[in-house]
N, C-alpha and C. Protein backbone atom coordinates (compact mmCIF):
# COMPACT_ATOMS: atom_id res chain seq x y z
N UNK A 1 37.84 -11.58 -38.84
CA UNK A 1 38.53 -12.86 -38.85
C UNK A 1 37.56 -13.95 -38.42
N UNK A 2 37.87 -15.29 -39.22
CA UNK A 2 36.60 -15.92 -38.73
C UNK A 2 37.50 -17.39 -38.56
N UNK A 3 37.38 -18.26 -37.21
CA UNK A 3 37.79 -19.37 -37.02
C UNK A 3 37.14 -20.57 -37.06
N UNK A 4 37.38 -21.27 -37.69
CA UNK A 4 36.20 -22.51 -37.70
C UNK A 4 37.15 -23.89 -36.79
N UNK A 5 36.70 -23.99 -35.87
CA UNK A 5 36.84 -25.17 -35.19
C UNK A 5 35.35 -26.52 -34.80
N UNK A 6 36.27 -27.73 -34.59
CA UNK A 6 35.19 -28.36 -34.37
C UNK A 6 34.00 -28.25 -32.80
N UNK A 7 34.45 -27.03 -32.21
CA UNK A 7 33.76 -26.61 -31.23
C UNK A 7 33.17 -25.23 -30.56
N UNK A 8 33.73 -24.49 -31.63
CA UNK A 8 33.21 -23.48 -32.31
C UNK A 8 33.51 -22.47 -33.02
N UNK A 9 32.49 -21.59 -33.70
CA UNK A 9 32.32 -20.77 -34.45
C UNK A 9 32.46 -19.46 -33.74
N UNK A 10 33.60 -18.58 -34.58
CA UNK A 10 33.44 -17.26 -34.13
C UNK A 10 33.46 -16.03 -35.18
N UNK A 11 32.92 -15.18 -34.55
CA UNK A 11 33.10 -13.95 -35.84
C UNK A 11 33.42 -13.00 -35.59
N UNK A 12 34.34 -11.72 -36.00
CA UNK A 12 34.04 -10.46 -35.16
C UNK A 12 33.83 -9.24 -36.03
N UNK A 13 33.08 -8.36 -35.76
CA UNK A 13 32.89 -7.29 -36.66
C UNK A 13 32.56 -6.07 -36.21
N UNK A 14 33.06 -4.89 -36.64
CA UNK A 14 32.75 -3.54 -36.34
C UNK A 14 31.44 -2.87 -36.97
N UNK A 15 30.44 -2.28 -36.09
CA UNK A 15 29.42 -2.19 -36.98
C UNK A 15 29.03 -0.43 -36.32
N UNK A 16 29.21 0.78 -36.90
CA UNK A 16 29.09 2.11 -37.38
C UNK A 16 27.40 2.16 -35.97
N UNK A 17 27.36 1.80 -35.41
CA UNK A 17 26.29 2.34 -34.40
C UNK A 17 27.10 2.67 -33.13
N UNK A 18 26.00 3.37 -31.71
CA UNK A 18 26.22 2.96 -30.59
C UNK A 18 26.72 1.94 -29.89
N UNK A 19 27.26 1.02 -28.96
CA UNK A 19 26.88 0.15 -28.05
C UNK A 19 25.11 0.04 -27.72
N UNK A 20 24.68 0.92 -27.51
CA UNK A 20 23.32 1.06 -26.69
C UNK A 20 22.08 0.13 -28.11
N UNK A 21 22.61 1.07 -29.16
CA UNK A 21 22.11 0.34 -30.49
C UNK A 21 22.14 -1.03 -31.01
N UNK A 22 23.81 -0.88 -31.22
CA UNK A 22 23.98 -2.42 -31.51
C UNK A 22 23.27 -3.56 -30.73
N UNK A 23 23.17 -3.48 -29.47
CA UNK A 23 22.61 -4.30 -28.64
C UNK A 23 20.86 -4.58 -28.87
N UNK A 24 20.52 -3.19 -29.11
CA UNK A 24 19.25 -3.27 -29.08
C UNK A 24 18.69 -3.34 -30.26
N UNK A 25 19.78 -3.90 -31.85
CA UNK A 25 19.47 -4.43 -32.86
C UNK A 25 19.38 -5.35 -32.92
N UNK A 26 20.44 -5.96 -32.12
CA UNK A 26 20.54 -7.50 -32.18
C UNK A 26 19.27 -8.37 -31.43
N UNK A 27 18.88 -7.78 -30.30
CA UNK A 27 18.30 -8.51 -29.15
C UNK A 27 16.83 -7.72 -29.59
N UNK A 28 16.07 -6.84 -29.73
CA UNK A 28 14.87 -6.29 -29.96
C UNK A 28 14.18 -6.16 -31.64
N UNK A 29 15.38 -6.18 -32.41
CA UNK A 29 14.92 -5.44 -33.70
C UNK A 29 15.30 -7.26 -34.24
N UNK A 30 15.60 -8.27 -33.79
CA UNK A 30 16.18 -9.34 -34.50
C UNK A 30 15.28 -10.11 -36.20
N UNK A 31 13.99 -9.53 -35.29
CA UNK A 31 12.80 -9.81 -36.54
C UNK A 31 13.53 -9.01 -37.75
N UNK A 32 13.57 -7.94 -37.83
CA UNK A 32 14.61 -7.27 -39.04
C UNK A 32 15.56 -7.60 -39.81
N UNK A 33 16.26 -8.91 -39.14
CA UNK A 33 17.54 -8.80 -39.56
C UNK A 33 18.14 -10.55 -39.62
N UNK A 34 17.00 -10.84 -38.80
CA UNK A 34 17.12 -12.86 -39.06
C UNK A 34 16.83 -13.30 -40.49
N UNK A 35 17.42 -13.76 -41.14
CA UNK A 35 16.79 -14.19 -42.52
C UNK A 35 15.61 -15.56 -42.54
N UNK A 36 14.27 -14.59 -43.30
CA UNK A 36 13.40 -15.94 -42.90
C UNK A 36 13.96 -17.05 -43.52
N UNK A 37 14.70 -17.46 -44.57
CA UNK A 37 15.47 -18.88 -44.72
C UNK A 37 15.74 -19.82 -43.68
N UNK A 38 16.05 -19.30 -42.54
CA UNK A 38 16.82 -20.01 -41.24
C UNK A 38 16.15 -20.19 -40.33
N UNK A 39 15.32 -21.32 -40.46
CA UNK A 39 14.65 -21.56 -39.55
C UNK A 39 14.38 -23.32 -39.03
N UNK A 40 13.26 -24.00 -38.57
CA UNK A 40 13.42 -25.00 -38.11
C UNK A 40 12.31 -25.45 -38.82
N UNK A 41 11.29 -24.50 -38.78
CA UNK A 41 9.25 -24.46 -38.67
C UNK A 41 9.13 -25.49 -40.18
N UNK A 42 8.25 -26.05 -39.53
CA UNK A 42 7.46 -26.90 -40.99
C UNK A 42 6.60 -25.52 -41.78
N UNK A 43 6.63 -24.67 -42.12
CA UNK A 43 5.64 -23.76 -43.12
C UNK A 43 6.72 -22.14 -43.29
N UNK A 44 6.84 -21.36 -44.27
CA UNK A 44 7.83 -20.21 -44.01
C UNK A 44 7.14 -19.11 -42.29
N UNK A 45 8.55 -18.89 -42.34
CA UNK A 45 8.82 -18.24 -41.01
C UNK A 45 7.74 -16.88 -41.66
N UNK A 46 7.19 -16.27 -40.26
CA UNK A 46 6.54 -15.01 -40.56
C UNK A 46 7.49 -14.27 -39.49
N UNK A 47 7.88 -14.56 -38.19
CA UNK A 47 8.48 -13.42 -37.42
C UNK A 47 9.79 -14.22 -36.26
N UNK A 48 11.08 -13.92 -36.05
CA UNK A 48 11.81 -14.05 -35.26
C UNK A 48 11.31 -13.49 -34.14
N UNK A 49 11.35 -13.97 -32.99
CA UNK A 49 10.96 -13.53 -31.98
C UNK A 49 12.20 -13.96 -30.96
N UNK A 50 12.31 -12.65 -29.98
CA UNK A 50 13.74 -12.83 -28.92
C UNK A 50 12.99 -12.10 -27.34
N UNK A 51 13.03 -12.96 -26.69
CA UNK A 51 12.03 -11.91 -25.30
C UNK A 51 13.22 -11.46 -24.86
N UNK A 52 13.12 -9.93 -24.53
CA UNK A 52 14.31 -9.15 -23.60
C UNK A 52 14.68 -9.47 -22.33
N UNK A 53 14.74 -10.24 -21.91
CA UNK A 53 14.54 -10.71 -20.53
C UNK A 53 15.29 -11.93 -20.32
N UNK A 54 15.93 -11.95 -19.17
CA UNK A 54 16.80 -13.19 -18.77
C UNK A 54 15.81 -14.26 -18.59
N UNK A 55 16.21 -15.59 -19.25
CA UNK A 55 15.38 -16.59 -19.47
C UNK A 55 14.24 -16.50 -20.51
N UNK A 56 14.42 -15.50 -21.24
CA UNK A 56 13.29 -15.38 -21.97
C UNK A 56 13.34 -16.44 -23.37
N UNK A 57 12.22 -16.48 -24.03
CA UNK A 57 12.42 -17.54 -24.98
C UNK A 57 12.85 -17.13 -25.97
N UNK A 58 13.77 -17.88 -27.32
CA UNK A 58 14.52 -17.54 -28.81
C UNK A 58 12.95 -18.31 -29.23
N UNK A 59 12.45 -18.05 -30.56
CA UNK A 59 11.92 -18.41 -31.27
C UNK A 59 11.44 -18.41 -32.57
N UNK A 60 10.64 -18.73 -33.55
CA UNK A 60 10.25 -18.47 -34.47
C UNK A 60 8.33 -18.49 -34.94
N UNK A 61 8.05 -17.47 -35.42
CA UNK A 61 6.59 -18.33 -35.77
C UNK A 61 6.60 -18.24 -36.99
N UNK A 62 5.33 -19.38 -37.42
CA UNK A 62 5.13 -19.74 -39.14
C UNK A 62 3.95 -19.25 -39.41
N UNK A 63 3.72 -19.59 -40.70
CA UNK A 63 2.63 -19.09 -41.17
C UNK A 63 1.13 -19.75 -40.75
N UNK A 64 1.75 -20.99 -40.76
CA UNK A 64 0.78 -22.20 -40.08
C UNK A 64 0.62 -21.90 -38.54
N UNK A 65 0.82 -20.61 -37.96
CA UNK A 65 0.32 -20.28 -36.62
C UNK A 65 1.12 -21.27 -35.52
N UNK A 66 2.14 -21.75 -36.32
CA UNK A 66 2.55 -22.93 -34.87
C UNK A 66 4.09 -21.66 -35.11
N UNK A 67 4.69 -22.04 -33.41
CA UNK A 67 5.93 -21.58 -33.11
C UNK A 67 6.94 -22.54 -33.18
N UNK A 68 8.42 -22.14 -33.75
CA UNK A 68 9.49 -23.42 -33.38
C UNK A 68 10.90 -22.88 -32.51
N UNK A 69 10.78 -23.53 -31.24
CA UNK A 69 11.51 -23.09 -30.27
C UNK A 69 13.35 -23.40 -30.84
N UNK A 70 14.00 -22.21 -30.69
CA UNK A 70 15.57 -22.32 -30.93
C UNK A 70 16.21 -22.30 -29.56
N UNK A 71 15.88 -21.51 -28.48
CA UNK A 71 16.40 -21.54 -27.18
C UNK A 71 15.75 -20.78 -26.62
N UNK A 72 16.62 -20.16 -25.65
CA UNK A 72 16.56 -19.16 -24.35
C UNK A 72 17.57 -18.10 -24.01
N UNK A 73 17.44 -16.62 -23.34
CA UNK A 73 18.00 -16.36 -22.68
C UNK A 73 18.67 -16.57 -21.53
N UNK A 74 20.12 -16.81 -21.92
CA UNK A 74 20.85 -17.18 -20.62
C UNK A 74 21.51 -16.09 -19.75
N UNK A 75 22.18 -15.03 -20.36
CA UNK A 75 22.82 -13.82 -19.70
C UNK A 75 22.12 -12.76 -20.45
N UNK A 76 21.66 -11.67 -19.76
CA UNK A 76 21.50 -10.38 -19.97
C UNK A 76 21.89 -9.50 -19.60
N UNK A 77 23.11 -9.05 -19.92
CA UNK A 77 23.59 -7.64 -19.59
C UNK A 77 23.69 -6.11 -20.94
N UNK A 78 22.50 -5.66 -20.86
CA UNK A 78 22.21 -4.97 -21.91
C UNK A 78 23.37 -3.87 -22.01
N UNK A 79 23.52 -3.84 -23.20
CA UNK A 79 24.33 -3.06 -24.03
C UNK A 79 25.99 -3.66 -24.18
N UNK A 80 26.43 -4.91 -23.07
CA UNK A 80 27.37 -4.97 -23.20
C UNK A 80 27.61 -6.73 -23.56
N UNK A 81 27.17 -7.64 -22.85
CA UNK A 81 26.69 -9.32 -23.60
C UNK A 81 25.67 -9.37 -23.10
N UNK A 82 25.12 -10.62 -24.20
CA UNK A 82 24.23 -11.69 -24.23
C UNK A 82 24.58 -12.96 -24.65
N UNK A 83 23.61 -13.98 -23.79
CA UNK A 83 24.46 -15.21 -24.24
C UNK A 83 23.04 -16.24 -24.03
N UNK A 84 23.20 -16.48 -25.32
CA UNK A 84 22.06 -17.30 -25.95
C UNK A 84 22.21 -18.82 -25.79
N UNK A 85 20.86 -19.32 -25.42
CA UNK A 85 21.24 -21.19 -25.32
C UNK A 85 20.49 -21.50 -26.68
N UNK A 86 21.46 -21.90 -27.62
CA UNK A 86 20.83 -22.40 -28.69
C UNK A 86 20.60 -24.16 -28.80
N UNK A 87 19.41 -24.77 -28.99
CA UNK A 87 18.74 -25.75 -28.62
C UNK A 87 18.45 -26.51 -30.10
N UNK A 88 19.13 -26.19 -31.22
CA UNK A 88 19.00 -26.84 -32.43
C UNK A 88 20.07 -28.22 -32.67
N UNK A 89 19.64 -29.40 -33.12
CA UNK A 89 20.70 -30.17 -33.06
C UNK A 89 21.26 -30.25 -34.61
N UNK A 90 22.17 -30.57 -34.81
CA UNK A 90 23.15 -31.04 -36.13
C UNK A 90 21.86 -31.29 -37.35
N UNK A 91 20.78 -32.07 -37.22
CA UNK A 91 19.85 -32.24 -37.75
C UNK A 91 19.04 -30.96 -38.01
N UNK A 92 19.05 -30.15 -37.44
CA UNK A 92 18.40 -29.26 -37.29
C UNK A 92 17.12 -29.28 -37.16
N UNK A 93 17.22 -29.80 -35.79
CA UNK A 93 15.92 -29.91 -35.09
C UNK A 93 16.06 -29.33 -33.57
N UNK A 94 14.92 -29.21 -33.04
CA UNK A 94 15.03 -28.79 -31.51
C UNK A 94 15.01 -29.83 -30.51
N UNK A 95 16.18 -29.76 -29.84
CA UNK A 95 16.24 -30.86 -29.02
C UNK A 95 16.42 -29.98 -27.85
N UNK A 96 15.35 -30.07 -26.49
CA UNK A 96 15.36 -29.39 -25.22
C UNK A 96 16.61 -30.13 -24.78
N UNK A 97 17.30 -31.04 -24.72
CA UNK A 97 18.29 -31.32 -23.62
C UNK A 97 19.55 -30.51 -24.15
N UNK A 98 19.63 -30.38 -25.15
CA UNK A 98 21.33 -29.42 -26.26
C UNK A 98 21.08 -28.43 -25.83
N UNK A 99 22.16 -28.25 -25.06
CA UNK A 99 22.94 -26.59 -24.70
C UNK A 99 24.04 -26.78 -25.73
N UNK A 100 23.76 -25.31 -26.55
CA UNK A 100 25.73 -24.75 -26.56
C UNK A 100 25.10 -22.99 -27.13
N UNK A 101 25.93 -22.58 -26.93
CA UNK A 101 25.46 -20.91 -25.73
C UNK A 101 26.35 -20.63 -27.65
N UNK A 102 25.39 -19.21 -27.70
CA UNK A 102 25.55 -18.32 -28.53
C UNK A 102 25.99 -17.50 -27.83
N UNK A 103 27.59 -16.77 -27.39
CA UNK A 103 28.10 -15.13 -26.79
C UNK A 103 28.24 -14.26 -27.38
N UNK A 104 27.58 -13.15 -27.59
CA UNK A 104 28.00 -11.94 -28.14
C UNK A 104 28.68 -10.83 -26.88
N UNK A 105 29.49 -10.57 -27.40
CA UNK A 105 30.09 -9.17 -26.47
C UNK A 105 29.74 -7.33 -27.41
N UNK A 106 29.48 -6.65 -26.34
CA UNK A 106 28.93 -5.33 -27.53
C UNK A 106 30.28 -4.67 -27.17
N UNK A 107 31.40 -4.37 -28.02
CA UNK A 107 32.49 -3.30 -27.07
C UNK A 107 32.58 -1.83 -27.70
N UNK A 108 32.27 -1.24 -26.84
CA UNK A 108 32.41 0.18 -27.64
C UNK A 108 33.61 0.39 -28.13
N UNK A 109 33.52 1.00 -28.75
CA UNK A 109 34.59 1.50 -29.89
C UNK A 109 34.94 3.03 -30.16
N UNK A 110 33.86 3.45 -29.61
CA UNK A 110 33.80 5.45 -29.78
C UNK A 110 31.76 5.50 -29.47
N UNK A 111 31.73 6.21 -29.78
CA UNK A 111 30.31 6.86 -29.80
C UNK A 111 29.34 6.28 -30.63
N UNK A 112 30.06 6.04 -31.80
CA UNK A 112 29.39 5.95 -32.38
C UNK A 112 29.77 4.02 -33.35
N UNK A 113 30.60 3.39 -32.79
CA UNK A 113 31.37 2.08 -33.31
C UNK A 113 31.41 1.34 -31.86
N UNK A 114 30.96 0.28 -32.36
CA UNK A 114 30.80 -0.83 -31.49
C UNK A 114 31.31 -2.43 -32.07
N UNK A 115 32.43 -3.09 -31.56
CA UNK A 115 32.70 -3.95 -32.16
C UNK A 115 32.35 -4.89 -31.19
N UNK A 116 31.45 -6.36 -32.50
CA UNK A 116 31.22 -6.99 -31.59
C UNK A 116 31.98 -8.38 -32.20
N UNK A 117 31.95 -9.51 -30.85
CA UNK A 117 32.86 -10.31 -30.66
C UNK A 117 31.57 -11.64 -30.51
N UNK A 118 31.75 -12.81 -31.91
CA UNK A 118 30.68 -13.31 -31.49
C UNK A 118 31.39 -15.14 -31.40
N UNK A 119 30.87 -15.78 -30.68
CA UNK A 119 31.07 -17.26 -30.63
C UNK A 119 29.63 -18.14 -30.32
N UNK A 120 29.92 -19.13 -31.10
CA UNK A 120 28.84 -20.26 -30.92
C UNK A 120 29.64 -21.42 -29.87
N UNK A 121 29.15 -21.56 -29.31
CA UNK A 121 30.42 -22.42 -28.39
C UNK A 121 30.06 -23.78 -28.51
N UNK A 122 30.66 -24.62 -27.84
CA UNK A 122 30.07 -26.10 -27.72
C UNK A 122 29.25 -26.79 -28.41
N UNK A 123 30.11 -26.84 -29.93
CA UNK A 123 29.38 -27.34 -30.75
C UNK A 123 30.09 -28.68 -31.44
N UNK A 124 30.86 -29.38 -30.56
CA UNK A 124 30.97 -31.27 -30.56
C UNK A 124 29.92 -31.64 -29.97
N UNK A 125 28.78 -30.96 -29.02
CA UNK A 125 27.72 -31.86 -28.45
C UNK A 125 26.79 -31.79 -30.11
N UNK A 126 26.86 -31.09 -31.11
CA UNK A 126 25.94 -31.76 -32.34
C UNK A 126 26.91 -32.80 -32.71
N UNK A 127 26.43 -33.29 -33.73
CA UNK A 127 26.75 -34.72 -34.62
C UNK A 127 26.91 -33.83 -36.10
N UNK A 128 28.22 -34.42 -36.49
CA UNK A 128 28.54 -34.45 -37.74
C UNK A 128 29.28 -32.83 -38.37
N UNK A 129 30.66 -33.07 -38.73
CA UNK A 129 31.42 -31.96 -38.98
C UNK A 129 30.79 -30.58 -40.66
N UNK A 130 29.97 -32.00 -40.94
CA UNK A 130 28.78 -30.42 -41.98
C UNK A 130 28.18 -29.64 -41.65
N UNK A 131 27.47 -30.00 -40.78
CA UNK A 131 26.57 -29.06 -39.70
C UNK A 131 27.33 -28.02 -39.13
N UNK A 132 28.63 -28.28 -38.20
CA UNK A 132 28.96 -27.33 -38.50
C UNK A 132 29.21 -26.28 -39.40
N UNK A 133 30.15 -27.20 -40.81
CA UNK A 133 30.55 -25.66 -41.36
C UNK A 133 29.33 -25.24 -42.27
N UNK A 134 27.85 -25.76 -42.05
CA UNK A 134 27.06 -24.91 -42.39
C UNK A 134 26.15 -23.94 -42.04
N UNK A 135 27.06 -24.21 -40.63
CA UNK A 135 26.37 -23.44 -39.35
C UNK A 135 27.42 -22.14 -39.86
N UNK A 136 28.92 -22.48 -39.83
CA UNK A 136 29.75 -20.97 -39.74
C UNK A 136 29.46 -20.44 -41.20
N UNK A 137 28.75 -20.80 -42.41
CA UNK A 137 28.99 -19.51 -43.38
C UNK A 137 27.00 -19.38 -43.07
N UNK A 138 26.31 -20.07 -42.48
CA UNK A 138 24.92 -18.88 -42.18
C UNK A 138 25.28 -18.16 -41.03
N UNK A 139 26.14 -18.55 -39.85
CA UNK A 139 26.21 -17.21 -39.23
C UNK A 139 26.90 -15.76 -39.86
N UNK A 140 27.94 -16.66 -41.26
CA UNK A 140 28.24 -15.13 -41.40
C UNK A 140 27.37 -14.76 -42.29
N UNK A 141 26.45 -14.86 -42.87
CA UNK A 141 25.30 -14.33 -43.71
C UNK A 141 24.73 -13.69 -42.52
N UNK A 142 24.42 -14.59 -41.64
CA UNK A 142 23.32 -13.60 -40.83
C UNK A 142 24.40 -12.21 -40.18
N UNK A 143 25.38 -12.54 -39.64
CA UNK A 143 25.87 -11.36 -38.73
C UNK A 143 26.58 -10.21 -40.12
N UNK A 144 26.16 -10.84 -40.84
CA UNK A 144 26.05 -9.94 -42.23
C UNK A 144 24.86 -8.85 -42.56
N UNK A 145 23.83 -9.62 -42.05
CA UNK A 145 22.36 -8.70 -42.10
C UNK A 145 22.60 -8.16 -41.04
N UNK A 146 22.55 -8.79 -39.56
CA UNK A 146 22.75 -7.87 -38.77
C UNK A 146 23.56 -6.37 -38.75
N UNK A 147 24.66 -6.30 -39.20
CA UNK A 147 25.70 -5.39 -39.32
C UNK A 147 24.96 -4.04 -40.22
N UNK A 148 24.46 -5.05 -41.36
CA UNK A 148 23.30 -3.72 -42.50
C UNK A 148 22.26 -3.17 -41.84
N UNK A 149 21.19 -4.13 -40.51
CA UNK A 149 20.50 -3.16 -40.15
C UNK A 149 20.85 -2.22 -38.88
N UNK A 150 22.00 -2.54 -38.36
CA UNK A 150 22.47 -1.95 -37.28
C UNK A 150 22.96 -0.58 -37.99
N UNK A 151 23.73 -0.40 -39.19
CA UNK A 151 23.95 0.49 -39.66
C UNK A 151 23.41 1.63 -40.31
N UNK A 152 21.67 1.51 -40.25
CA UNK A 152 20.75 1.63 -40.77
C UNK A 152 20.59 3.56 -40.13
């Protein structure tokens, strides 16, 4: 089910792995499964980059050797949330002062099914109601890839 409000985006989906997995698809393997399309960088993306670590940096690098910052780690509790400060504005650019927190929840489901529960939150601090809804059908493209390589 997917809700589109003017403050945020949510998605939820069951995806055929672990908890322990899912988590560590999303947050370690993300290079896999980010589509290089989505990005910020003046030159194509060569690698998504996510540091495991609370406070660690969201990013991207290009081909042109420069990096383009998307956020930070805000919560790390492995295997069960993470909660991402995404730092892109309506423009889609990086603006250090924009918070609005990416939450994923990992919930087990059995052994082997993990459903996860995702929201973009606080997203009236961007400008302009397109941005959003072109924010909610690339997240569901992306938590679309995600789901294929988690299932992998």
């Amino acid at each position: 089910m997917n809700i589109l409000n003017l403050t945020s985006i949510k998605k939820e989906l069951t995806v055929e792995a672990s908890q322990a997995t899912a988590f560590k698809v999303f947050t370690q393997k993300i290079d896999l499964w980010w589509p290089r399309t989505h990005h910020i960088g003046s030159t194509p993306m060569t690698e998504m980059v996510l540091e495991p670590n609370l406070n660690g940096r969201w990013y991207s690098r290009h081909e042109d050797g420069a990096e383009a910052e998307v956020g930070y780690v805000h919560t790390w509790q492995p295997n069960d949330l993470l909660v991402l400060i995404w730092q892109i504005n309506g423009d889609f650019k990086f603006d250090p002062a924009l918070v609005t927190e990416v939450e994923v929840h990992f919930i087990a489901d059995g052994p082997k099914c993990t459903r996860i529960k995702f929201e973009h939150k606080n997203l009236d601090r961007l400008a302009g109601t397109k941005a959003v809804e072109s924010m909610d059908q690339g997240w569901g493209h992306i938590m679309d890839l995600y789901k294929q390589t988690a299932e992998l």
